[in-house]
Protein backbone atom coordinates (compact mmCIF):
# COMPACT_ATOMS: atom_id res chain seq x y z
CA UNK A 1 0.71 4.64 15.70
CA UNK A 2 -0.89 1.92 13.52
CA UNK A 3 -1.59 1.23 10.35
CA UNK A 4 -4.57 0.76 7.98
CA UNK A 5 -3.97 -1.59 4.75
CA UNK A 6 -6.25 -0.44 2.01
CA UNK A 7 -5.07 -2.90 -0.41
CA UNK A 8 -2.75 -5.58 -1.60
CA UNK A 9 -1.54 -6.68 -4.25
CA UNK A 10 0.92 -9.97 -5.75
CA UNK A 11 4.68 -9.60 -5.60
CA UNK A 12 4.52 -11.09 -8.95
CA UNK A 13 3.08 -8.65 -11.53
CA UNK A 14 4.89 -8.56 -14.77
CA UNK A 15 7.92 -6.76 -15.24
CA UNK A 16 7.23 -3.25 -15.74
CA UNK A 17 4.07 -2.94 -14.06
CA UNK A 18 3.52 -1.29 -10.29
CA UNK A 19 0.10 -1.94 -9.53
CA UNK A 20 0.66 -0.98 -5.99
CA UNK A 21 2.63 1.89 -6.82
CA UNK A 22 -0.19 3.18 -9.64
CA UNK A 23 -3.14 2.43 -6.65
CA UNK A 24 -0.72 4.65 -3.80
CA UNK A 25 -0.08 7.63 -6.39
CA UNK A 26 -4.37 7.81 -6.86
CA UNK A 27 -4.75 7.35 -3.23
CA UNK A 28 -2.51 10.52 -2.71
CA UNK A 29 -3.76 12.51 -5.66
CA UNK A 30 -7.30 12.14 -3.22
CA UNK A 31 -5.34 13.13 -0.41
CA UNK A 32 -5.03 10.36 1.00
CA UNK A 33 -1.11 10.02 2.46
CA UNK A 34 -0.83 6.22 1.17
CA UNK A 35 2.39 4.41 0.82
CA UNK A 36 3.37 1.08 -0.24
CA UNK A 37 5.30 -1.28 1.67
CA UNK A 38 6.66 -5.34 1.41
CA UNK A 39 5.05 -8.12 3.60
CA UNK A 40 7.72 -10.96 2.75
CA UNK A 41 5.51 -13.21 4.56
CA UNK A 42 2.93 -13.02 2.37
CA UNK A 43 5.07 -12.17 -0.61
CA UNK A 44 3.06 -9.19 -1.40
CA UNK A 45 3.00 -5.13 -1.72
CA UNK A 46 0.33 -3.58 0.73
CA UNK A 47 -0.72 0.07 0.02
CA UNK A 48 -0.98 1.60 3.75
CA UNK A 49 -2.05 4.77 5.22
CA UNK A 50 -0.96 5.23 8.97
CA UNK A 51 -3.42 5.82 11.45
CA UNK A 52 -3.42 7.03 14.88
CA UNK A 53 -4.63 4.55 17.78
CA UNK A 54 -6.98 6.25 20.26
CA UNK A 55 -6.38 5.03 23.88
């Protein structure tokens, strides 16, 4: 199992606001099963779906 990024965005939004949170909860409303997750390397939120790898 992998997984697709289909956006990120800045660890540093203003307090209060969840951009990546607000993108994830459209993405699912689609029906797409997206979730959001930390890259501390890159100090950011990334908005994911997982995906299957074909062999």
């Amino acid at each position: 199992m992998g997984a697709k990024v289909l956006e990120r965005f800045s660890a540093g939004a203003p307090r209060g606001s969840w951009p990546a949170e607000e993108y994830a909860a459209r993405c699912r409303a689609e029906g797409e099963p997206a979730t959001v997750v930390m890259d501390l390397k890159s100090d950011a939120f990334l908005v994911v779906v997982q995906t299957r790898d074909e062999d």
